[in-house]
C-alpha atoms as a PDB file:
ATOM      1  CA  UNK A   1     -84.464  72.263  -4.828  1.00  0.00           C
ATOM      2  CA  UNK A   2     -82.353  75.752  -5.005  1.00  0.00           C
ATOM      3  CA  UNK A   3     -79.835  76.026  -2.596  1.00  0.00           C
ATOM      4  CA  UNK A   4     -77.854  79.251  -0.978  1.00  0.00           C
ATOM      5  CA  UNK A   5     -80.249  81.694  -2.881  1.00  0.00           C
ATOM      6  CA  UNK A   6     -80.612  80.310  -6.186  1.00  0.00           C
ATOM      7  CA  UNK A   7     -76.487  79.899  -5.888  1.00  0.00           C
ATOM      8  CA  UNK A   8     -74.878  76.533  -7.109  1.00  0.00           C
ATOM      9  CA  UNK A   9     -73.750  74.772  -3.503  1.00  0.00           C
ATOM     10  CA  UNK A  10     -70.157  75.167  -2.455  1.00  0.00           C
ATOM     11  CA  UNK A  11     -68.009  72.221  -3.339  1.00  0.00           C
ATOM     12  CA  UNK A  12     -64.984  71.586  -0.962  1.00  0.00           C
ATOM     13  CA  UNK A  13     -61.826  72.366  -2.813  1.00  0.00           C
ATOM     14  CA  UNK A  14     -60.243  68.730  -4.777  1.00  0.00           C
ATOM     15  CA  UNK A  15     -57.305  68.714  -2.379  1.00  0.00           C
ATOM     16  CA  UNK A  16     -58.050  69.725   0.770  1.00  0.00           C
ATOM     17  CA  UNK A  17     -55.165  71.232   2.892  1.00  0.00           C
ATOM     18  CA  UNK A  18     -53.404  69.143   5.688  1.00  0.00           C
ATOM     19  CA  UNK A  19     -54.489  70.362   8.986  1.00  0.00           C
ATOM     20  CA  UNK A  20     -52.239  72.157  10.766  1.00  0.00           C
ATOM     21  CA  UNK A  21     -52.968  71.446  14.270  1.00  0.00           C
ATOM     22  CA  UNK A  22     -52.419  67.604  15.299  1.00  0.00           C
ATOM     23  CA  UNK A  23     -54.716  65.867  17.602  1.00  0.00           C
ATOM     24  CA  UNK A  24     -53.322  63.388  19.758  1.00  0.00           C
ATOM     25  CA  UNK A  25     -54.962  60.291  17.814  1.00  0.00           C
ATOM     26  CA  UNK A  26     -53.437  62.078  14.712  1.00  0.00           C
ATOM     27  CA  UNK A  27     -50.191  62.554  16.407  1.00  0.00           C
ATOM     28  CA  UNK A  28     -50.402  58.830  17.250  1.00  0.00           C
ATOM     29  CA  UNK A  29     -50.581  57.837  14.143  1.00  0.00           C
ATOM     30  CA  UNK A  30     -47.731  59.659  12.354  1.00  0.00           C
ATOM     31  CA  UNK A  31     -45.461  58.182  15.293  1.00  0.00           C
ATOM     32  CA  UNK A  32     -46.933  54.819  14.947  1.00  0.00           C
ATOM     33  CA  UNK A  33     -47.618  54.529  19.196  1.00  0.00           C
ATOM     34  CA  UNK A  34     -51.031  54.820  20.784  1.00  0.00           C
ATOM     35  CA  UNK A  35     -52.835  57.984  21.897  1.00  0.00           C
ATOM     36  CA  UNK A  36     -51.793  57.266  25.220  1.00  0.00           C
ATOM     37  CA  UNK A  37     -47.973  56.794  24.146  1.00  0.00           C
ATOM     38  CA  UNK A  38     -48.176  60.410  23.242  1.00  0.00           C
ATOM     39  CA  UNK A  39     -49.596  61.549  26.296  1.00  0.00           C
ATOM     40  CA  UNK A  40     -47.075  59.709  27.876  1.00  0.00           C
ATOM     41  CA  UNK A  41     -44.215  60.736  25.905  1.00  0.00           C
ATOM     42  CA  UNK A  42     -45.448  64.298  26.317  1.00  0.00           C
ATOM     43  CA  UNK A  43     -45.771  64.400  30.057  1.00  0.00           C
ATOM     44  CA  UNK A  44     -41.996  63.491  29.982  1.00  0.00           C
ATOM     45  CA  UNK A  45     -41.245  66.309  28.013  1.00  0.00           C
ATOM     46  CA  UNK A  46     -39.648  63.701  24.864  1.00  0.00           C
ATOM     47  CA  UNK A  47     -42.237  65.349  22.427  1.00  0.00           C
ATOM     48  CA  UNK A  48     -42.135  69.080  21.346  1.00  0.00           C
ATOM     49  CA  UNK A  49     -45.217  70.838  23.557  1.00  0.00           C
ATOM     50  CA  UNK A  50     -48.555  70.870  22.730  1.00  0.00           C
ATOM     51  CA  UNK A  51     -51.217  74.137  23.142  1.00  0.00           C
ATOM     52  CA  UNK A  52     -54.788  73.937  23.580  1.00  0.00           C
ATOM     53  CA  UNK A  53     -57.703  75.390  21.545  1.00  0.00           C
ATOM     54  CA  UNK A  54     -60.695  75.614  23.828  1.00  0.00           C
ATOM     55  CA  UNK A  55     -60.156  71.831  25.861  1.00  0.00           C
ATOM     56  CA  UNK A  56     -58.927  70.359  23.181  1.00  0.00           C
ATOM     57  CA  UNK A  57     -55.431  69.493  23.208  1.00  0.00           C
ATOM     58  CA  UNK A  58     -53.095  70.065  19.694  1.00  0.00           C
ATOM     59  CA  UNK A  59     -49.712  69.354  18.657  1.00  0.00           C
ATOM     60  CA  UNK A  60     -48.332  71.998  15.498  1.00  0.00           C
ATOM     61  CA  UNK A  61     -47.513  69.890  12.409  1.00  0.00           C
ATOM     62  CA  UNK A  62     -45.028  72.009  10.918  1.00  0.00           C
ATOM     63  CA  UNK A  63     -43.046  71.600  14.508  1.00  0.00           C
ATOM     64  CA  UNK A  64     -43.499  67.947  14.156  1.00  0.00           C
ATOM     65  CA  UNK A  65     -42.681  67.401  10.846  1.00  0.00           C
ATOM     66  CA  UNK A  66     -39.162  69.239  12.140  1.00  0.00           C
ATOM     67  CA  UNK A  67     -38.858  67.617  15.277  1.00  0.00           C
ATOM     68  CA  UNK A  68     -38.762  64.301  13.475  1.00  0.00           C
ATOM     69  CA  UNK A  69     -36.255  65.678  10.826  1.00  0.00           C
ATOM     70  CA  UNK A  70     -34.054  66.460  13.774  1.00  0.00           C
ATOM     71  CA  UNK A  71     -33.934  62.901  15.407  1.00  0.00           C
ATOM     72  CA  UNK A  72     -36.693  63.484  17.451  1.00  0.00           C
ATOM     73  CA  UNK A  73     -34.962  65.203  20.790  1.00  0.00           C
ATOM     74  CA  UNK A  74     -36.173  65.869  24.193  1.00  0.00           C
ATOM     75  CA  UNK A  75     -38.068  69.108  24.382  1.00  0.00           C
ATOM     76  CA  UNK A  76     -35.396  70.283  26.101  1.00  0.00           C
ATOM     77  CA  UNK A  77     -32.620  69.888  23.697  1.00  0.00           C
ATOM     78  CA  UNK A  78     -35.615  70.706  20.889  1.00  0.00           C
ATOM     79  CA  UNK A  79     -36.435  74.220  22.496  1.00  0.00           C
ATOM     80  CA  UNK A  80     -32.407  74.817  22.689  1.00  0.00           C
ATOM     81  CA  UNK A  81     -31.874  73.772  19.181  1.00  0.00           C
ATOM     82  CA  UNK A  82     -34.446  76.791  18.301  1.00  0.00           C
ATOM     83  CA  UNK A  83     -33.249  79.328  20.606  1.00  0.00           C
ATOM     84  CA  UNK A  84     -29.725  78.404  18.800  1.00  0.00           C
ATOM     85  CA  UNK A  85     -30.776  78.377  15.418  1.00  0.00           C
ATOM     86  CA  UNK A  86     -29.469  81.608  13.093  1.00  0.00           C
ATOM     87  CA  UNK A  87     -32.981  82.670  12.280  1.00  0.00           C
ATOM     88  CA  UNK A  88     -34.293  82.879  15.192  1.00  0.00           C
ATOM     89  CA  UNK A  89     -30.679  84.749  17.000  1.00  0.00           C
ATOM     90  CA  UNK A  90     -31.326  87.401  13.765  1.00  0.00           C
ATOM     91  CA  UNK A  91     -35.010  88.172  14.812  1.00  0.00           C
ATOM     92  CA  UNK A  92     -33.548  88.718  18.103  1.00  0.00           C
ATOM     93  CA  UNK A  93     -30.941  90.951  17.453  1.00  0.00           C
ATOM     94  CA  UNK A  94     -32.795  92.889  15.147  1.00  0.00           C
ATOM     95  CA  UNK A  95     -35.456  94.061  18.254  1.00  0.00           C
END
């Protein structure tokens, strides 16, 4: 049977790359807690905030993967953190 015009198929790549936008079951199970938990947690502003693509609901790993390395604040003290940080004061000054 020939394929994609006579073209070998297109294998996925060996490792494929981590995705970057966290569903709330995958969320769940980075934290451990159930896919409610986060919702939960969320609503009450204790995890860094989410965005949507279409309906669906996503939480940015990157983000998360620093949230946790920074003892897991409240989104409050999380957003502050940011707005304090050097890098980000720099970009601002330099507008």
């Amino acid at each position: 049977m020939i394929l994609n015009g006579g073209q070998p198929p297109i294998q996925p790549p060996a490792h494929p790359l981590p995705r970057m936008a966290l569903s709330a079951e995958e969320v769940a199970g980075v934290l451990g807690i159930s896919r409610a938990h986060v919702f939960r947690l969320s609503s009450s502003g204790r995890l860094p905030r989410s965005f949507r693509l279409g309906r669906a609901v996503r939480w940015d790993r990157a983000t998360l993967e620093a949230w946790l390395a920074a003892g897991a604040p409240t989104r409050d003290r999380w957003e502050a953190m940011l707005t304090d940080s050097p890098v980000r004061r720099a970009g601002k000054d330099a507008r």
